[in-house]
PDB file of N, CA and C in Angstrom:
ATOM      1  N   UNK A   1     -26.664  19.880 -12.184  1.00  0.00           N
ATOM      2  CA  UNK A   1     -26.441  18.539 -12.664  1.00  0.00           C
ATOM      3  C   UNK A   1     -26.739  17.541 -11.557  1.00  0.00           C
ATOM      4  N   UNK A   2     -27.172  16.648 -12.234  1.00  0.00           N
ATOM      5  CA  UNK A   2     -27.726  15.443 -11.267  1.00  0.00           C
ATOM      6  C   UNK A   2     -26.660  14.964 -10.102  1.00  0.00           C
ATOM      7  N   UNK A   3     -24.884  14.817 -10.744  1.00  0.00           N
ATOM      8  CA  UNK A   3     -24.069  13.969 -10.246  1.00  0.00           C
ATOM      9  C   UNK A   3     -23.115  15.326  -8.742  1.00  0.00           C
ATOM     10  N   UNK A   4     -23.722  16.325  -9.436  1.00  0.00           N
ATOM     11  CA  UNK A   4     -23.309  17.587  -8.211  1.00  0.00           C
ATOM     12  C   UNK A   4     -24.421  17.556  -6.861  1.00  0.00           C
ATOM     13  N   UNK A   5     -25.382  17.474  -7.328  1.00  0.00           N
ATOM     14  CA  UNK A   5     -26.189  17.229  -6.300  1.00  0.00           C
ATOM     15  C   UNK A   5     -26.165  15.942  -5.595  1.00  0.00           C
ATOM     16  N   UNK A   6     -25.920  15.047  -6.156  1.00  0.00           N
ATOM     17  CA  UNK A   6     -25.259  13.703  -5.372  1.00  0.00           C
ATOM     18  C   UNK A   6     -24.621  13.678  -4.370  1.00  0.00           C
ATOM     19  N   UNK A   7     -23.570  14.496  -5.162  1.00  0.00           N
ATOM     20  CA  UNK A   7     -22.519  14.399  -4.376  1.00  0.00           C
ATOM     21  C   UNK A   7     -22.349  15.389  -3.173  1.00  0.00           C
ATOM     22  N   UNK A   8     -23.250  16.796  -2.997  1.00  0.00           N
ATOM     23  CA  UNK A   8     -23.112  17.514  -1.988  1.00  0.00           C
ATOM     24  C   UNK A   8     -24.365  16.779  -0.893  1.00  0.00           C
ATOM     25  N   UNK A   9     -25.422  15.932  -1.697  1.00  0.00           N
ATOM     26  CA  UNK A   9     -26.080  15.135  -0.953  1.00  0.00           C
ATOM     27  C   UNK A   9     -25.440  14.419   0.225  1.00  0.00           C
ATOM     28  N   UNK A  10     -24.697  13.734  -0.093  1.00  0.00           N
ATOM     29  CA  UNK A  10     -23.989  12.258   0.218  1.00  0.00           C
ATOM     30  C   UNK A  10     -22.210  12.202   0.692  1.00  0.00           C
ATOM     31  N   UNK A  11     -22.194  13.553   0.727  1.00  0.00           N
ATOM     32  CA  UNK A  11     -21.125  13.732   0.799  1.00  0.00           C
ATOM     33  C   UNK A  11     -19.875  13.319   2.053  1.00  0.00           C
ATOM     34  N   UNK A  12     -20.720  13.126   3.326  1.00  0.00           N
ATOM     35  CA  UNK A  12     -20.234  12.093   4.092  1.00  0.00           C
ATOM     36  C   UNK A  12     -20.082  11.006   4.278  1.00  0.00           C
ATOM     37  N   UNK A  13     -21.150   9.809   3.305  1.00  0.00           N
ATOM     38  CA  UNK A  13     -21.007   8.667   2.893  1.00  0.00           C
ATOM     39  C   UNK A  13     -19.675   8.550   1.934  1.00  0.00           C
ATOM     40  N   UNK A  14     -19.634   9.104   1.395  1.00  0.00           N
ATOM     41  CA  UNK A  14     -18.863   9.231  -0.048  1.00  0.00           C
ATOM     42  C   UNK A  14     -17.192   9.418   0.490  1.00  0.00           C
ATOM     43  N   UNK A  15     -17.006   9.844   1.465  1.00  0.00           N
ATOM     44  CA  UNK A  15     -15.443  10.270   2.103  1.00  0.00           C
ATOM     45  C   UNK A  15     -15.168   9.290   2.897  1.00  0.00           C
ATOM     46  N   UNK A  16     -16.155   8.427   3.458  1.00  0.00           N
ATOM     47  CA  UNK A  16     -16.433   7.804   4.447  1.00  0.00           C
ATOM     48  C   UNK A  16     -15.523   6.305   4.334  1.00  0.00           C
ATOM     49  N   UNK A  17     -14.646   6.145   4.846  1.00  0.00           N
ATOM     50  CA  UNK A  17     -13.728   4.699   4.553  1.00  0.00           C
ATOM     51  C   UNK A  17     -14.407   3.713   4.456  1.00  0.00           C
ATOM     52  N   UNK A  18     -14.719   2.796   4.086  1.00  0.00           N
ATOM     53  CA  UNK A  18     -15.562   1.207   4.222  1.00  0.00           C
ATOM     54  C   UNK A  18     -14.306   0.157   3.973  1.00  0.00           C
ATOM     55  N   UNK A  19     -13.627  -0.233   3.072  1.00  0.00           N
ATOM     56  CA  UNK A  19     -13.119  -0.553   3.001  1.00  0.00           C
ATOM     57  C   UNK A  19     -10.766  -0.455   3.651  1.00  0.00           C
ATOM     58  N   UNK A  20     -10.097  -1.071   4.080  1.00  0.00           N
ATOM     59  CA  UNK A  20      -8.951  -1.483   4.958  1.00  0.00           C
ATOM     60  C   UNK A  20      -8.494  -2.648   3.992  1.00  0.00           C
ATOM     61  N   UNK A  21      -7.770  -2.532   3.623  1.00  0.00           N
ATOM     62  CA  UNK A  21      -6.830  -3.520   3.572  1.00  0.00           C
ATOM     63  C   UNK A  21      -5.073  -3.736   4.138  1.00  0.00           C
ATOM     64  N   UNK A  22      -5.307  -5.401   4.942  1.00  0.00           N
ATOM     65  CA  UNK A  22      -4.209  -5.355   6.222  1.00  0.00           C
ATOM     66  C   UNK A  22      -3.281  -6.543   5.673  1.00  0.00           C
ATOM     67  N   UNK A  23      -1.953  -6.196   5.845  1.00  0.00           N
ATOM     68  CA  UNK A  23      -1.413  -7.435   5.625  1.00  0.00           C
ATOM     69  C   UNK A  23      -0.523  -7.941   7.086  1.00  0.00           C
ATOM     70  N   UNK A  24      -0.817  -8.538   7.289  1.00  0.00           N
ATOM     71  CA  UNK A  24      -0.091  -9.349   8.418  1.00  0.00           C
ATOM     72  C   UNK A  24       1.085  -9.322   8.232  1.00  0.00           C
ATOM     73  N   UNK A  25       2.688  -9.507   8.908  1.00  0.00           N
ATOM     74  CA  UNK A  25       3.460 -10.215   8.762  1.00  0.00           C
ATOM     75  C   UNK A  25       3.569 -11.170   8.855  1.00  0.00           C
ATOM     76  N   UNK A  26       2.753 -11.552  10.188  1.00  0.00           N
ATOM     77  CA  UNK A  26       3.007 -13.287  10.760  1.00  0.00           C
ATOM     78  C   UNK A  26       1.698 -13.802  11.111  1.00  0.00           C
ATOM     79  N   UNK A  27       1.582 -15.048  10.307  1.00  0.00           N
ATOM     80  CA  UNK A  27       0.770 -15.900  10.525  1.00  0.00           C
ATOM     81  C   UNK A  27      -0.406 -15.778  11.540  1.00  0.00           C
ATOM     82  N   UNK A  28       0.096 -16.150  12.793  1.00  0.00           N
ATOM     83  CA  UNK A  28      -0.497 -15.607  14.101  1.00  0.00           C
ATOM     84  C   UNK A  28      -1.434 -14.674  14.647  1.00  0.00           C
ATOM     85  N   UNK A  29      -0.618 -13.209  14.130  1.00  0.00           N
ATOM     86  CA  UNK A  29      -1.673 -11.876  14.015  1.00  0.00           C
ATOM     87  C   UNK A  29      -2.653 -12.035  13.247  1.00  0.00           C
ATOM     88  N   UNK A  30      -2.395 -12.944  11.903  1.00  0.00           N
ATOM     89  CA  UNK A  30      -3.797 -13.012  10.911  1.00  0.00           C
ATOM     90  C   UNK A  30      -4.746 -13.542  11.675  1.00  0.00           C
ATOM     91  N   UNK A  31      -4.320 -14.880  12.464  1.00  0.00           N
ATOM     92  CA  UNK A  31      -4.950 -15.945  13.196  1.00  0.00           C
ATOM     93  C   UNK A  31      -6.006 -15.163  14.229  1.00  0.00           C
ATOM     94  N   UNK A  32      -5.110 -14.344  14.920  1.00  0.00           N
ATOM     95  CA  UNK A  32      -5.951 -13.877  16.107  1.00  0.00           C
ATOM     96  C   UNK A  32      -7.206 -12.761  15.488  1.00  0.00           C
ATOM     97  N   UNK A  33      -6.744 -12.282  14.494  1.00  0.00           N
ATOM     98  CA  UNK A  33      -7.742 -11.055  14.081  1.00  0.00           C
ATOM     99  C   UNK A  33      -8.978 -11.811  13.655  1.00  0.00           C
ATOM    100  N   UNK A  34      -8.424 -12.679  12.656  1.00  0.00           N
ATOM    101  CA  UNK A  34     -10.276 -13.162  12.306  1.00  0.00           C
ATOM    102  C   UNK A  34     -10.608 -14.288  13.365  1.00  0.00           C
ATOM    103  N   UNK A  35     -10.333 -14.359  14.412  1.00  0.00           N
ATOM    104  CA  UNK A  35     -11.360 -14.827  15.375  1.00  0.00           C
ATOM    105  C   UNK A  35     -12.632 -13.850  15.669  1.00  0.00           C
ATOM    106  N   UNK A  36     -13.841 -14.532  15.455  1.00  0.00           N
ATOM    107  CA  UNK A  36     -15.224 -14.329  15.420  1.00  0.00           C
ATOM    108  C   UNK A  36     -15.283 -12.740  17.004  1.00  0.00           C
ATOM    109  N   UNK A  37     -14.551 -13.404  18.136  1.00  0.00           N
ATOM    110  CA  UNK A  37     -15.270 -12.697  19.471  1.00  0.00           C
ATOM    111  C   UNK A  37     -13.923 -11.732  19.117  1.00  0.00           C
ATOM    112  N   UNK A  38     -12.771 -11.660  18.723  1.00  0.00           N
ATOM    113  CA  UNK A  38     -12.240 -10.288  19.000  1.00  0.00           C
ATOM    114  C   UNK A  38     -12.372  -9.472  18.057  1.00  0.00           C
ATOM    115  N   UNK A  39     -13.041  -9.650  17.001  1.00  0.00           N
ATOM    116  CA  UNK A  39     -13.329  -8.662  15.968  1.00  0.00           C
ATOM    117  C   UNK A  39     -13.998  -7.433  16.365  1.00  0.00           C
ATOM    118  N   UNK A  40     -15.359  -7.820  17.090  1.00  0.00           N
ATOM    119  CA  UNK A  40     -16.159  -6.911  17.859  1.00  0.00           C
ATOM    120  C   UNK A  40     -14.960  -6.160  18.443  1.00  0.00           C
ATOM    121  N   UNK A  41     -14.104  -6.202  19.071  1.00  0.00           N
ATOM    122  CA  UNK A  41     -13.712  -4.833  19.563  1.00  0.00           C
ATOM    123  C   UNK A  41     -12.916  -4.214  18.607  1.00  0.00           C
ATOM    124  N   UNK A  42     -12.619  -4.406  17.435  1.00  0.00           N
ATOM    125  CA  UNK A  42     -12.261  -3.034  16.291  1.00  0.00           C
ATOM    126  C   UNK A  42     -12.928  -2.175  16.527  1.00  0.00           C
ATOM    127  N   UNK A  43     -13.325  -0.644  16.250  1.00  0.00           N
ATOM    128  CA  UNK A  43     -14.018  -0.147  16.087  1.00  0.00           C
ATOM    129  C   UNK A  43     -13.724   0.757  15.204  1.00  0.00           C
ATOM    130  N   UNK A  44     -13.991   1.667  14.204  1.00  0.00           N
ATOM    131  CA  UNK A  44     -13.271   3.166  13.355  1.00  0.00           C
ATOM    132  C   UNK A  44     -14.461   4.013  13.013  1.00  0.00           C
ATOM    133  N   UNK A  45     -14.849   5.125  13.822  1.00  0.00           N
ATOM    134  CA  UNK A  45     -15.127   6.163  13.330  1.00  0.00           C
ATOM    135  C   UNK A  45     -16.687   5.962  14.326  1.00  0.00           C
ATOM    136  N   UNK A  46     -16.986   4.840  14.858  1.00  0.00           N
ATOM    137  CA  UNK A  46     -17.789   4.916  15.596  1.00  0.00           C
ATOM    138  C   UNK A  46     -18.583   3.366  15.279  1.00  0.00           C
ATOM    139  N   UNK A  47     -17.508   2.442  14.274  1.00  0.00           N
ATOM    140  CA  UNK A  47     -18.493   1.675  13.910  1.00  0.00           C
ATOM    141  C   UNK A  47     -17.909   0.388  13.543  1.00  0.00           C
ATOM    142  N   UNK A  48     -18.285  -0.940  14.050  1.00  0.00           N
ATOM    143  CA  UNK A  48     -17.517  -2.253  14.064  1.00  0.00           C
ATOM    144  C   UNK A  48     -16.813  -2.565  13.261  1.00  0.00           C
ATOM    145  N   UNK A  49     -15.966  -2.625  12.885  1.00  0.00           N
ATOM    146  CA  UNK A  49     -14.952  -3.081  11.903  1.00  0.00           C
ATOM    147  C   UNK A  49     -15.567  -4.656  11.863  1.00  0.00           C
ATOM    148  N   UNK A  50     -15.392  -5.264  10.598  1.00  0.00           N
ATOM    149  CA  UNK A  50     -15.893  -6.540  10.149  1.00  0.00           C
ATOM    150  C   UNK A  50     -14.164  -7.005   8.922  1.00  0.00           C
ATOM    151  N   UNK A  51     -13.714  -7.956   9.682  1.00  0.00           N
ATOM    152  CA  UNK A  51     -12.489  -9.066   9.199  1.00  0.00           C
ATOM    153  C   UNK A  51     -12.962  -9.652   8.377  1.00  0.00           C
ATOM    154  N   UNK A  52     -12.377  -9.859   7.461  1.00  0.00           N
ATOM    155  CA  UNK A  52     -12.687 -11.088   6.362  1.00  0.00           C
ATOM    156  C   UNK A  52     -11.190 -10.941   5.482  1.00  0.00           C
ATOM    157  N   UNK A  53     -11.315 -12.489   4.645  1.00  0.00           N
ATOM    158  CA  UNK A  53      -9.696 -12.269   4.340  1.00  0.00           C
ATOM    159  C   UNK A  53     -10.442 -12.216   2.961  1.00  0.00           C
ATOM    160  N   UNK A  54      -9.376 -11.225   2.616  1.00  0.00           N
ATOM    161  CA  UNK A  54      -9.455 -10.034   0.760  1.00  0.00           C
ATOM    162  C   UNK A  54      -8.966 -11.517   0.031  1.00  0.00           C
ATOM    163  N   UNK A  55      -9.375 -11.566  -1.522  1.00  0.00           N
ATOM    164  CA  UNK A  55      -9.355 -12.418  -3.004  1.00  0.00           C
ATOM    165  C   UNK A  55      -7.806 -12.309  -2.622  1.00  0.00           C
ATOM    166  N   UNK A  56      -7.036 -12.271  -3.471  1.00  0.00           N
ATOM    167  CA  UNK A  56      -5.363 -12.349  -3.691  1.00  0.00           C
ATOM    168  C   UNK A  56      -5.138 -11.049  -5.035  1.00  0.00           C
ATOM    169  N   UNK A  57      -4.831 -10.018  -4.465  1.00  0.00           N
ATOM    170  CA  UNK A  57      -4.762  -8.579  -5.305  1.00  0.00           C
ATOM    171  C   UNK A  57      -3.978  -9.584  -6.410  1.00  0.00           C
ATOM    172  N   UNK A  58      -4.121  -8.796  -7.784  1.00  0.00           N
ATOM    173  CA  UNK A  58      -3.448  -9.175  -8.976  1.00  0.00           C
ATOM    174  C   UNK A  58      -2.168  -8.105  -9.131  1.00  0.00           C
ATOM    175  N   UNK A  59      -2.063  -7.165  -8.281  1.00  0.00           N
ATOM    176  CA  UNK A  59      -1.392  -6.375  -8.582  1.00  0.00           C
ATOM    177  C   UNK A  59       0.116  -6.468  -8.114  1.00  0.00           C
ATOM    178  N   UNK A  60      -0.343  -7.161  -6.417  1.00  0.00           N
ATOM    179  CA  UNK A  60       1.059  -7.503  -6.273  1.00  0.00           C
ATOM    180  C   UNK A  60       1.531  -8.513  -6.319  1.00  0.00           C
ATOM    181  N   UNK A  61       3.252  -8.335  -6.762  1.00  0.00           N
ATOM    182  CA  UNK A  61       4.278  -9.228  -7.295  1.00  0.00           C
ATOM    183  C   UNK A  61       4.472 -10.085  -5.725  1.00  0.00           C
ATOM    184  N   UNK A  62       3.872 -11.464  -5.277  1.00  0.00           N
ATOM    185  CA  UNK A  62       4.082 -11.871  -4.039  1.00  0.00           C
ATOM    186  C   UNK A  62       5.504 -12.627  -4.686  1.00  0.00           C
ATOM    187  N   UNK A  63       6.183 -12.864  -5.429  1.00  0.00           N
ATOM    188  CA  UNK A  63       7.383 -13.312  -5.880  1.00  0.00           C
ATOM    189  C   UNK A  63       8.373 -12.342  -4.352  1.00  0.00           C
ATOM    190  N   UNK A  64       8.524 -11.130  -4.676  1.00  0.00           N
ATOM    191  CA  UNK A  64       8.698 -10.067  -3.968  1.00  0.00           C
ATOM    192  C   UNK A  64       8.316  -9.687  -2.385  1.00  0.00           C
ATOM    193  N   UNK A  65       7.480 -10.341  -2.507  1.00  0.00           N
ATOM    194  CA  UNK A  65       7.455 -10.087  -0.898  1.00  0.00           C
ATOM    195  C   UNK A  65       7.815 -10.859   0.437  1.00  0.00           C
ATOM    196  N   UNK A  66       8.486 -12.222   0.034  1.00  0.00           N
ATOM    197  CA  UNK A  66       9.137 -12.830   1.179  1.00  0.00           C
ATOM    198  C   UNK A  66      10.621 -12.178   0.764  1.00  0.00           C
ATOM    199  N   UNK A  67      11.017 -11.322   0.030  1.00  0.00           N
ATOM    200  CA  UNK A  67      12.535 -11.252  -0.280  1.00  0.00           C
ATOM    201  C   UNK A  67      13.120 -10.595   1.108  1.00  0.00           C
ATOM    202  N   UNK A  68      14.109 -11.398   1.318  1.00  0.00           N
ATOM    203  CA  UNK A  68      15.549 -11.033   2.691  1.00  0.00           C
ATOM    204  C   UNK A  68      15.479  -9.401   2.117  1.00  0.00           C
ATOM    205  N   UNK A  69      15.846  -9.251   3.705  1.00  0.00           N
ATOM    206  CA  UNK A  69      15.900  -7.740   3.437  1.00  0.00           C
ATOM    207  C   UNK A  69      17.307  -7.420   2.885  1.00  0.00           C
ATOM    208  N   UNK A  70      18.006  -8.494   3.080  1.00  0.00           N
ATOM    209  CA  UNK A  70      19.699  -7.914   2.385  1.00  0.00           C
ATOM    210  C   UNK A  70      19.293  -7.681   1.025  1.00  0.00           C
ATOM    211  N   UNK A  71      18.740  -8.639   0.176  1.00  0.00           N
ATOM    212  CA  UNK A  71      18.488  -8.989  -1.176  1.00  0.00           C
ATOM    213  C   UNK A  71      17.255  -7.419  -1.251  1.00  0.00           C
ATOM    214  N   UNK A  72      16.857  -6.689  -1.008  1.00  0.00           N
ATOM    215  CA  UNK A  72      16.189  -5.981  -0.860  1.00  0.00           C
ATOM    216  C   UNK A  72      17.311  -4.546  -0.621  1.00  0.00           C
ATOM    217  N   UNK A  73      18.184  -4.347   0.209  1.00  0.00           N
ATOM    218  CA  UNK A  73      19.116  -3.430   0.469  1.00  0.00           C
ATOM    219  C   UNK A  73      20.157  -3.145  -0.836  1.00  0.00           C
ATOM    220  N   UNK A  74      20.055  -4.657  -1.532  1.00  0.00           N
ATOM    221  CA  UNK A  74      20.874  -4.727  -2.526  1.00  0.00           C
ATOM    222  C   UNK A  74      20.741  -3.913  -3.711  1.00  0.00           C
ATOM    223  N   UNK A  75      19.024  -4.460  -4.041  1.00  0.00           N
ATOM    224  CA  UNK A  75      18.277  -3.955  -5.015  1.00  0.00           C
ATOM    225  C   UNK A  75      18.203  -2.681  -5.235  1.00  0.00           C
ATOM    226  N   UNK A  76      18.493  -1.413  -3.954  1.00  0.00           N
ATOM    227  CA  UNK A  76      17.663  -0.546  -3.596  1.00  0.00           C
ATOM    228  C   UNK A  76      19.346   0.255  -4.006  1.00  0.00           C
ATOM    229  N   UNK A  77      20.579  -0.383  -3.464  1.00  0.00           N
ATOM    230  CA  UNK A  77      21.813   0.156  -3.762  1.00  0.00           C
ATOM    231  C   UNK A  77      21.954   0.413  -5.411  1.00  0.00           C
ATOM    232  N   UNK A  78      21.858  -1.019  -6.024  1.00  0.00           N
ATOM    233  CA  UNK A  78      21.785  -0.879  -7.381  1.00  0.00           C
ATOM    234  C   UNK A  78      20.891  -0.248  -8.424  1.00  0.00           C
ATOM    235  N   UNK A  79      19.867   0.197  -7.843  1.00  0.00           N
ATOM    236  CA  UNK A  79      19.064   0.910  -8.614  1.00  0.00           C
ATOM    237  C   UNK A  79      19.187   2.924  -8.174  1.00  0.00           C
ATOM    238  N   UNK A  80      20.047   3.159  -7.072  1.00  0.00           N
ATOM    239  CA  UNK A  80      20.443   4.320  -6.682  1.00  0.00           C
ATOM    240  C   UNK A  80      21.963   4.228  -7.433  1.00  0.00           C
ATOM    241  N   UNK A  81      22.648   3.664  -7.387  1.00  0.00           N
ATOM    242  CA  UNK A  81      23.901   3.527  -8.286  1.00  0.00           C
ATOM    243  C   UNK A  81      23.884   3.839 -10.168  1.00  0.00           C
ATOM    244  N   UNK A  82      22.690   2.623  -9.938  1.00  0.00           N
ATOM    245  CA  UNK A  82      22.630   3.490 -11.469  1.00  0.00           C
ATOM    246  C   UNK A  82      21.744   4.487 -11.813  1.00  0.00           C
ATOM    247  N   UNK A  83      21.172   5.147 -11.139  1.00  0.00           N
ATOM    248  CA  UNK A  83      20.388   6.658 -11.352  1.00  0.00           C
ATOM    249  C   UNK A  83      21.342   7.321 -10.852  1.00  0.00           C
ATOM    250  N   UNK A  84      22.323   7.059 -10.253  1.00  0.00           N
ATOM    251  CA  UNK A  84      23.910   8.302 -10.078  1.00  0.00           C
ATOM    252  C   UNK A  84      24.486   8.565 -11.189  1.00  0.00           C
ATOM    253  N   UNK A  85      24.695   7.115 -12.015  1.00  0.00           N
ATOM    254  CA  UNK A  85      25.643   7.025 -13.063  1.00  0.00           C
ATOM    255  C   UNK A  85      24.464   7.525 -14.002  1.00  0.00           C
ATOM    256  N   UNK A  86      23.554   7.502 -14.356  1.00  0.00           N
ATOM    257  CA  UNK A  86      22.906   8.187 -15.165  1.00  0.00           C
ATOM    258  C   UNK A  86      23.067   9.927 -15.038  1.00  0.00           C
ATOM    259  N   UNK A  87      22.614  10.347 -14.064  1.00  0.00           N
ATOM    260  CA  UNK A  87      22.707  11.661 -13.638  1.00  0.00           C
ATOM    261  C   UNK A  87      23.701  12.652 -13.907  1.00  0.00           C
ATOM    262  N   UNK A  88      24.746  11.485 -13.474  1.00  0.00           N
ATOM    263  CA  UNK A  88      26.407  11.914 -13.742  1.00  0.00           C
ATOM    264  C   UNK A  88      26.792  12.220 -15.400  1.00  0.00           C
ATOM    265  N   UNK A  89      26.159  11.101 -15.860  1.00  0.00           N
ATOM    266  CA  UNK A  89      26.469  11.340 -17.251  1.00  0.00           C
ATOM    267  C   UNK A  89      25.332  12.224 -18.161  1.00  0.00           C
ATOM    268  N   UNK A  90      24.271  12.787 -17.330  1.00  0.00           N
ATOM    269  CA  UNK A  90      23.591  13.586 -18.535  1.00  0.00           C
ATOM    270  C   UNK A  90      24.105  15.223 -17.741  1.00  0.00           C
ATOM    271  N   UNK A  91      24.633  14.845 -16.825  1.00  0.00           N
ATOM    272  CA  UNK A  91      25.199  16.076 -16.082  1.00  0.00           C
ATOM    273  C   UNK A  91      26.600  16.742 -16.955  1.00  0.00           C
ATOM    274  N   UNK A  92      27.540  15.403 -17.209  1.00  0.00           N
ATOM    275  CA  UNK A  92      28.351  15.682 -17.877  1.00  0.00           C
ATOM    276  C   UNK A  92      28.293  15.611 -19.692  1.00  0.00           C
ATOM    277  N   UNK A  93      27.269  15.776 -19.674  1.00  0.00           N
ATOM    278  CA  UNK A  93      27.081  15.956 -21.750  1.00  0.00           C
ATOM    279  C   UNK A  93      26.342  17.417 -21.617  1.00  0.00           C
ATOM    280  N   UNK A  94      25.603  17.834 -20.452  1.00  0.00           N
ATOM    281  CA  UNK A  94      25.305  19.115 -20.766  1.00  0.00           C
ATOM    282  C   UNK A  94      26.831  20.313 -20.421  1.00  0.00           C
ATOM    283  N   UNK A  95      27.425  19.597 -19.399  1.00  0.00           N
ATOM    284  CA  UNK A  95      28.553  20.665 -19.348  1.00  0.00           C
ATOM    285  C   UNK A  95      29.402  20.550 -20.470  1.00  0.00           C
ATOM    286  N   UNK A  96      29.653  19.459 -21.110  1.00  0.00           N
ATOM    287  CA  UNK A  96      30.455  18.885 -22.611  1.00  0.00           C
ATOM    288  C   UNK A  96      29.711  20.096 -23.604  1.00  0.00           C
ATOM    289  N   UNK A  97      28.339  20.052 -23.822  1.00  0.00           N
ATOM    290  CA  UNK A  97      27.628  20.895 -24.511  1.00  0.00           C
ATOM    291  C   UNK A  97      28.039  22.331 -24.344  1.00  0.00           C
ATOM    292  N   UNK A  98      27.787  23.306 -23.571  1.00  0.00           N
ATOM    293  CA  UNK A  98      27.996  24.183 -23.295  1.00  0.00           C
ATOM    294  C   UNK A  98      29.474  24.829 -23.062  1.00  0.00           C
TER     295      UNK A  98
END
């Protein structure tokens, strides 16, 4: 088949990363990376890394991503709390059962 031979063709292109996507925390680090002269020294795999800033993914919820980490610790309690209380209770209808 055409798409087997492709692929044992090409097969180091094809594994081959091209694409990184980076998110900064702070402002600053974004700042310094896409300056033009320090880009040149990225390098990965033998070969210049090139900066540019990515569209705005649709995927993530940025609502979510300045959240305090308390408000985040919170979230993470209450959603382990209630997969306990779930657990607990299908734990206790099978021993009820039996």
């Amino acid at each position: 088949m055409k798409i087997n031979r492709y692929k044992d063709e090409n097969y180091h292109d094809l594994v081959t990363p091209r694409h990184a996507f980076v998110i900064f925390e702070y402002e600053n680090a974004k700042l310094v990376a896409e300056r033009k002269h320090f880009t040149k020294a990225f390098t990965l795999l033998g070969q210049t890394v090139k900066i540019s800033r990515a569209q705005n993914p649709s995927t993530v919820i940025w609502e979510n991503y300045q959240l305090p980490n308390y408000r985040r610790y919170w979230r993470i309690f209450g959603v382990s709390l209630l997969l306990f209380c779930l657990y607990f209770s299908a734990l206790s209808l099978i021993m009820y059962a039996t």
